[in-house]
Protein backbone atom coordinates (compact mmCIF):
# COMPACT_ATOMS: atom_id res chain seq x y z
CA UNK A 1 -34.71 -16.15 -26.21
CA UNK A 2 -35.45 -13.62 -23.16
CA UNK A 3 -32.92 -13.73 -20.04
CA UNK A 4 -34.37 -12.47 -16.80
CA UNK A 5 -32.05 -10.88 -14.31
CA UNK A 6 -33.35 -9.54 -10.91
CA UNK A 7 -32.34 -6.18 -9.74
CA UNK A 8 -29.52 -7.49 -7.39
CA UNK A 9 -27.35 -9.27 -10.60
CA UNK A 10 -28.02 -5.74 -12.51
CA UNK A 11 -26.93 -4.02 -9.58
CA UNK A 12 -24.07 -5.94 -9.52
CA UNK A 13 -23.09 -6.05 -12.98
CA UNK A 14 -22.82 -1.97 -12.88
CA UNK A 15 -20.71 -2.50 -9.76
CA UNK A 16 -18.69 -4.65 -11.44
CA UNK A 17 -18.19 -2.30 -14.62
CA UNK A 18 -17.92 1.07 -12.43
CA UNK A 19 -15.64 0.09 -11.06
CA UNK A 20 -13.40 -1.53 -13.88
CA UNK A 21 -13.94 1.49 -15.75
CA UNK A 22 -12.84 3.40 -12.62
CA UNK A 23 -9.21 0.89 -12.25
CA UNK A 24 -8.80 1.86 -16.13
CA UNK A 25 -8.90 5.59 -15.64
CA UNK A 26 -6.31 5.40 -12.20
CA UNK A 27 -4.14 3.38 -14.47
CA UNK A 28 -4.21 6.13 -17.16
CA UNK A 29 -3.74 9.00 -15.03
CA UNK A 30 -1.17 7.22 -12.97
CA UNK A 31 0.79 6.48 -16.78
CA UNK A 32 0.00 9.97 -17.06
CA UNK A 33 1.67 11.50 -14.05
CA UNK A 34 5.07 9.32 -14.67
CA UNK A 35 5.68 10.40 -17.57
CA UNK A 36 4.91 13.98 -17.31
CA UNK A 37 7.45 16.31 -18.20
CA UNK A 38 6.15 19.67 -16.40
CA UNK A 39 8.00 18.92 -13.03
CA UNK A 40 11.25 17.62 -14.80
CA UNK A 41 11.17 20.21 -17.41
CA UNK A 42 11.34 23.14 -14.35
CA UNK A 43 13.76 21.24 -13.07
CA UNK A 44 16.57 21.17 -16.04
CA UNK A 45 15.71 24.77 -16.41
CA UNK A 46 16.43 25.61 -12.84
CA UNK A 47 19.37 23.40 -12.81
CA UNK A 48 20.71 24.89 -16.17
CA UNK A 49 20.98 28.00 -15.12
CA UNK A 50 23.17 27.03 -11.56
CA UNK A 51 26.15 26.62 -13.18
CA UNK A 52 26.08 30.69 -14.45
CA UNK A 53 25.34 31.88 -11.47
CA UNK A 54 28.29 29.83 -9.65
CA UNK A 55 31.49 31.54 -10.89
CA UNK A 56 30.01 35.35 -10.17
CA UNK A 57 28.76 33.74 -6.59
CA UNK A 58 32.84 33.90 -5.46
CA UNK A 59 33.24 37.13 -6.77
CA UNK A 60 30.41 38.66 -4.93
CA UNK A 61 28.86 38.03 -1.66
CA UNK A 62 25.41 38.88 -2.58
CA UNK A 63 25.30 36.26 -5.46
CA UNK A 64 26.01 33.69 -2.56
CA UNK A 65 22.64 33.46 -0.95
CA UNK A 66 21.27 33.37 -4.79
CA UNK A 67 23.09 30.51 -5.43
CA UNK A 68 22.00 28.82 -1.73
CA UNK A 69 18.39 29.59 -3.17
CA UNK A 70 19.30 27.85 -6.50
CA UNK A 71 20.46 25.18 -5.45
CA UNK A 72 17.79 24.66 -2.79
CA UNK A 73 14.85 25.17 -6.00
CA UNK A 74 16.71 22.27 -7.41
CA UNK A 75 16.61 19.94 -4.31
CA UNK A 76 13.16 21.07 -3.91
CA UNK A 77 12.16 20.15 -7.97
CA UNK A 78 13.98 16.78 -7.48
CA UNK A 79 11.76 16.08 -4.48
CA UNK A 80 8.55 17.13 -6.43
CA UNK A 81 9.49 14.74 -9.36
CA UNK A 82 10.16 11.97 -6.92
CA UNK A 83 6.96 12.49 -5.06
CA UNK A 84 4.57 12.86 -8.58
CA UNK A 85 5.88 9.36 -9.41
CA UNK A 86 5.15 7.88 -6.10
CA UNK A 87 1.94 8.88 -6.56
CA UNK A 88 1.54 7.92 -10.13
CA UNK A 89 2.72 4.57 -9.32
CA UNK A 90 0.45 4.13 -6.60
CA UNK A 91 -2.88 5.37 -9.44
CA UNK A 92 -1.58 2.58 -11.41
CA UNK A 93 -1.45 -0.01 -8.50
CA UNK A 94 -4.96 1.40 -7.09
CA UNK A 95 -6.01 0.90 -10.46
CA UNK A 96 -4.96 -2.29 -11.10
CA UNK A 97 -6.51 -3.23 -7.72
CA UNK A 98 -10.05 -2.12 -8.37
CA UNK A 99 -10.20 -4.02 -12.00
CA UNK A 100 -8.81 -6.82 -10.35
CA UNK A 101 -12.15 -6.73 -7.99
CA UNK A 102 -14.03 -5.93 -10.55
CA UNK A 103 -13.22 -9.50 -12.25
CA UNK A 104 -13.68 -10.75 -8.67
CA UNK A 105 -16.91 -9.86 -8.49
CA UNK A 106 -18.05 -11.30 -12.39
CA UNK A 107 -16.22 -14.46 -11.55
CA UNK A 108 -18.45 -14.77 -8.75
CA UNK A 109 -21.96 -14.18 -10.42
CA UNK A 110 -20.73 -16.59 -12.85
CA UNK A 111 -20.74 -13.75 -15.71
């Protein structure tokens, strides 16, 4: 028993796979970048060592602007964290996306 497929449904067939295996590795990195610790670990060590630097910031003037900067690398780490989600949830939507074609396009052949 011998099947015969033309160039064009072999053609598509890779397509098809490329990009489901594509989808599947957006979805993984996009997992990936959620749950990441590296941004939120910098960011409970920045924000653990705030409250040290708080009490010797009214004694002295020159701890002041240290603790302005402090608190601003916190805001800024918060904003990073927020941002690497985004962008791992939109890997995992892009992702879902292309497999979703990808079945498209079997569905059509009639695969």
């Amino acid at each position: 028993m011998y099947y015969y497929y033309d160039v064009r449904e072999i053609l598509q067939l890779l397509m098809s796979g490329s990009l489901f295996v594509t989808g599947l590795i957006a979805i993984v990195a996009g997992l990936l970048t959620i749950v990441a610790r590296y941004y939120r670990r910098a960011g409970m060590e920045s924000s653990r060592h705030t409250p040290d630097v708080g009490p010797k910031a009214m004694l002295d003037v020159n701890l002041a602007a240290a603790l302005e900067a402090s608190a601003a690398l916190v805001d800024a780490v918060n904003r990073l964290v927020r941002t690497a989600v985004g962008v791992g949830a939109f890997l995992c939507l892009t992702g879902a996306t292309l497999c979703i074609i990808s079945f498209a396009m079997l569905a059509s052949m009639g695969v």
